[in-house]
Protein backbone atom coordinates (compact mmCIF):
# COMPACT_ATOMS: atom_id res chain seq x y z
CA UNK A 1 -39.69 123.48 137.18
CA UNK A 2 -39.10 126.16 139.87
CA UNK A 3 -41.75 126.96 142.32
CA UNK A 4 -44.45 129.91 140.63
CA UNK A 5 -44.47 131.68 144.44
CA UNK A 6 -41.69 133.69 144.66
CA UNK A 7 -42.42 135.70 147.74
CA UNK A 8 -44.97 136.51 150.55
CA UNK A 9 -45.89 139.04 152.85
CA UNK A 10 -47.39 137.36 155.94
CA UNK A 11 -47.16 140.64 157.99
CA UNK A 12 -49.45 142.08 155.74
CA UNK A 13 -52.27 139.21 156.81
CA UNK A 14 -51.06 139.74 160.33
CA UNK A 15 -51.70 143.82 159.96
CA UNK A 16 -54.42 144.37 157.56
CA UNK A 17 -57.85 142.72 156.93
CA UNK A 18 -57.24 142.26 153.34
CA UNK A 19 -61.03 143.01 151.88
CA UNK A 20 -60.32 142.61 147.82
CA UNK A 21 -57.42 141.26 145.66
CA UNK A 22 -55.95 142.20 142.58
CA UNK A 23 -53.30 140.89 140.20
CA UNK A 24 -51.20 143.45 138.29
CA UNK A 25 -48.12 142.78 136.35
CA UNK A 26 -44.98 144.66 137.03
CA UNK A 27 -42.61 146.30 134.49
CA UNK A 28 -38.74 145.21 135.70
CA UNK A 29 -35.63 145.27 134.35
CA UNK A 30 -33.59 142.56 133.04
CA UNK A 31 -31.55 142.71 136.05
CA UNK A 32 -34.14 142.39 138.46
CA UNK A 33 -35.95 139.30 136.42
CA UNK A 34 -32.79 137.05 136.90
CA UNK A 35 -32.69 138.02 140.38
CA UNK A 36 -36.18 137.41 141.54
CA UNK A 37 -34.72 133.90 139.28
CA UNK A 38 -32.26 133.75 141.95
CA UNK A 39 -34.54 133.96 144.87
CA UNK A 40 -33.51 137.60 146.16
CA UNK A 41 -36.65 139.40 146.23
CA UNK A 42 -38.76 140.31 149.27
CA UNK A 43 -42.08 142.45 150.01
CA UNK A 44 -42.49 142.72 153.67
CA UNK A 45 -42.84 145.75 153.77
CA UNK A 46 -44.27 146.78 149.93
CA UNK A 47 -47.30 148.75 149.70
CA UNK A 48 -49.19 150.01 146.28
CA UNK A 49 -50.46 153.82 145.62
CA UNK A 50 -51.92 155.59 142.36
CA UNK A 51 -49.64 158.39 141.74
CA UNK A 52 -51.19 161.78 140.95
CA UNK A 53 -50.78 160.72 137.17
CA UNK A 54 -53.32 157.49 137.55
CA UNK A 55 -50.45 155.21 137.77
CA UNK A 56 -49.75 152.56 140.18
CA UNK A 57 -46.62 152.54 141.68
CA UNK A 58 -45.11 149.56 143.73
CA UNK A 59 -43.18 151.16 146.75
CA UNK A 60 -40.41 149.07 148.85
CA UNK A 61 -40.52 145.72 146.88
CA UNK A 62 -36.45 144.91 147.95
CA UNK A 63 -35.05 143.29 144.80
CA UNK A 64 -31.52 142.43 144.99
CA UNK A 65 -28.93 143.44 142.30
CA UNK A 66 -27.83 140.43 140.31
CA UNK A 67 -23.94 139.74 140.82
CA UNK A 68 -23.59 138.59 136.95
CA UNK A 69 -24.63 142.40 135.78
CA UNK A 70 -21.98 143.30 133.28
CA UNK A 71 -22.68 147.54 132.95
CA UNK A 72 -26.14 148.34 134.38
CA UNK A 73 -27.60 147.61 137.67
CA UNK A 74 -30.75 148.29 139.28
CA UNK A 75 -31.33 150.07 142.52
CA UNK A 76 -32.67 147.56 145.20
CA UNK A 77 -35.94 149.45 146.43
CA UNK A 78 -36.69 151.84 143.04
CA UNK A 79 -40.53 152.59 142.72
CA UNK A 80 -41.66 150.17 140.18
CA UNK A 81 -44.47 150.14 137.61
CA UNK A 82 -47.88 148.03 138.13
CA UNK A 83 -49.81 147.21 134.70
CA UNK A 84 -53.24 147.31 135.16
CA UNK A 85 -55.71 147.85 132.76
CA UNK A 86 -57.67 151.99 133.04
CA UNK A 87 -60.75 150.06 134.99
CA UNK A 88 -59.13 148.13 137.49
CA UNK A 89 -56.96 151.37 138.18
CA UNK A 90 -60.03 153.46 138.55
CA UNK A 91 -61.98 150.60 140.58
CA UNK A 92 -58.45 150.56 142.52
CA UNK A 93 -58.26 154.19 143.00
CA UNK A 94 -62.06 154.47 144.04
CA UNK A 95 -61.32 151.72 146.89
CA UNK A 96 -58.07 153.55 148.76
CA UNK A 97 -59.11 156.50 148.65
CA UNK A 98 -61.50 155.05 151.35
CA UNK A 99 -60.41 156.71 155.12
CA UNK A 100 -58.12 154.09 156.77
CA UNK A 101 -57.69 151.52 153.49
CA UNK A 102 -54.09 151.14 151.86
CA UNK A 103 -52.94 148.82 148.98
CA UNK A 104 -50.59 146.73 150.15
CA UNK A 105 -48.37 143.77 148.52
CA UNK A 106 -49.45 140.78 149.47
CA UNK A 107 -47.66 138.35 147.10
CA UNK A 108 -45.00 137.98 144.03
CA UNK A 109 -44.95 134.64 142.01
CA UNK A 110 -44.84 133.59 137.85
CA UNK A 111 -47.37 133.44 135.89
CA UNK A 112 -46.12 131.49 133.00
CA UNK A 113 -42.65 133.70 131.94
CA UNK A 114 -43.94 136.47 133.49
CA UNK A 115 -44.15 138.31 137.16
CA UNK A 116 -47.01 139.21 138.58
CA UNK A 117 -48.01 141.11 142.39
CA UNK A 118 -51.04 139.91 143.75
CA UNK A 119 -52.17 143.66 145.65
CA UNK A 120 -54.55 143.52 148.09
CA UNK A 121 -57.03 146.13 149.48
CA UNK A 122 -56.07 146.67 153.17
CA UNK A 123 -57.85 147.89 156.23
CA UNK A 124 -55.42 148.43 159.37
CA UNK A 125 -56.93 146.18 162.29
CA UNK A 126 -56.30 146.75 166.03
CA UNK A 127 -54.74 144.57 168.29
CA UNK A 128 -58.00 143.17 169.87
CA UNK A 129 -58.42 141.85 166.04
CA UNK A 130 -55.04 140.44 165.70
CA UNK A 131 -55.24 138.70 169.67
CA UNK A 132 -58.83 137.32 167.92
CA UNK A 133 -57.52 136.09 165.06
CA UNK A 134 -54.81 134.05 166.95
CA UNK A 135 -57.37 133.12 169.21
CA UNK A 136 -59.50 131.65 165.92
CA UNK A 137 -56.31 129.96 164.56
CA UNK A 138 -55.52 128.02 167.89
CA UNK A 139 -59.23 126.62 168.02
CA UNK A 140 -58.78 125.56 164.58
CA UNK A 141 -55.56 123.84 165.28
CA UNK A 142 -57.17 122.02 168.48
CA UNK A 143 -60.06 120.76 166.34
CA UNK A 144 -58.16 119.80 163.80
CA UNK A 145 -56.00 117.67 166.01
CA UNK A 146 -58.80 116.49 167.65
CA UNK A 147 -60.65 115.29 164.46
CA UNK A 148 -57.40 113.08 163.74
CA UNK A 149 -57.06 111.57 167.07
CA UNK A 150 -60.90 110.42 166.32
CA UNK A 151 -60.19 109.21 163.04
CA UNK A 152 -57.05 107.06 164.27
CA UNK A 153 -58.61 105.82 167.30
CA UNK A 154 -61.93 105.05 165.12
CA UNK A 155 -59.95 103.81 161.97
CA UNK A 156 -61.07 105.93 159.71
């Protein structure tokens, strides 16, 4: 059984303090599903918006054609659907709007037969906040190592 992520944006933890999450579903083609199948899908740099219509839109979510296409292919980095249902749009919509939030990609993987985009609720941080939170991550790593060396030396 192939692995349910299918693709990650770590920039987008890196860039953005990611305050809420979301899953929405995404309408593709038949193209695209076989090949995100394939492996050839990437959202580094995809980011969410609600059009002036109330719909969300997926922007720059790189999808590669499929090779095996007999007539019709898909273009790469088209804008693609979200399905969410009207509340979690509006609850959506209510939370960008917010000075200095985006919605931004965050991950792609199956659910079952189907594709999902987990979007998250972004807020741009600084670069004092990213030098902090590789500060945070290196103390972690220390004290983790340092719990182990206990344990073996202890025999725990």
């Amino acid at each position: 059984m192939p692995s349910p992520e299918i693709a990650t944006n770590r920039k987008a933890l890196r860039d953005y303090h990611i305050l809420d999450r979301w899953e929405a579903g995404i309408a593709l083609k038949g193209t695209e599903v076989k090949s995100i199948r394939l492996g050839h899908a990437n959202i580094n740099d995809a980011f969410a918006r609600i059009d002036h219509t109330g719909v969300p839109v997926l922007y720059q979510a790189d999808i590669q054609p499929y090779d095996k296409a007999s007539h019709e292919q898909h273009v790469p980095r088209r804008e693609r659907k979200l399905l969410l249902n009207a509340k979690e749009i509006e609850k959506l919509k209510a939370m960008s709007d917010v000075e200095g939030r985006t919605l931004v990609a965050l991950r792609m993987y199956w659910k079952g037969s189907r594709v999902k985009v987990e979007i998250g609720v972004g807020k741009g941080k600084e670069a004092p906040d990213k030098r902090a939170d590789l500060k945070a991550k290196a103390i972690d790593r220390e004290t983790e190592r340092e719990i182990a060396r206990f344990r073996k030396k202890r025999g725990v």
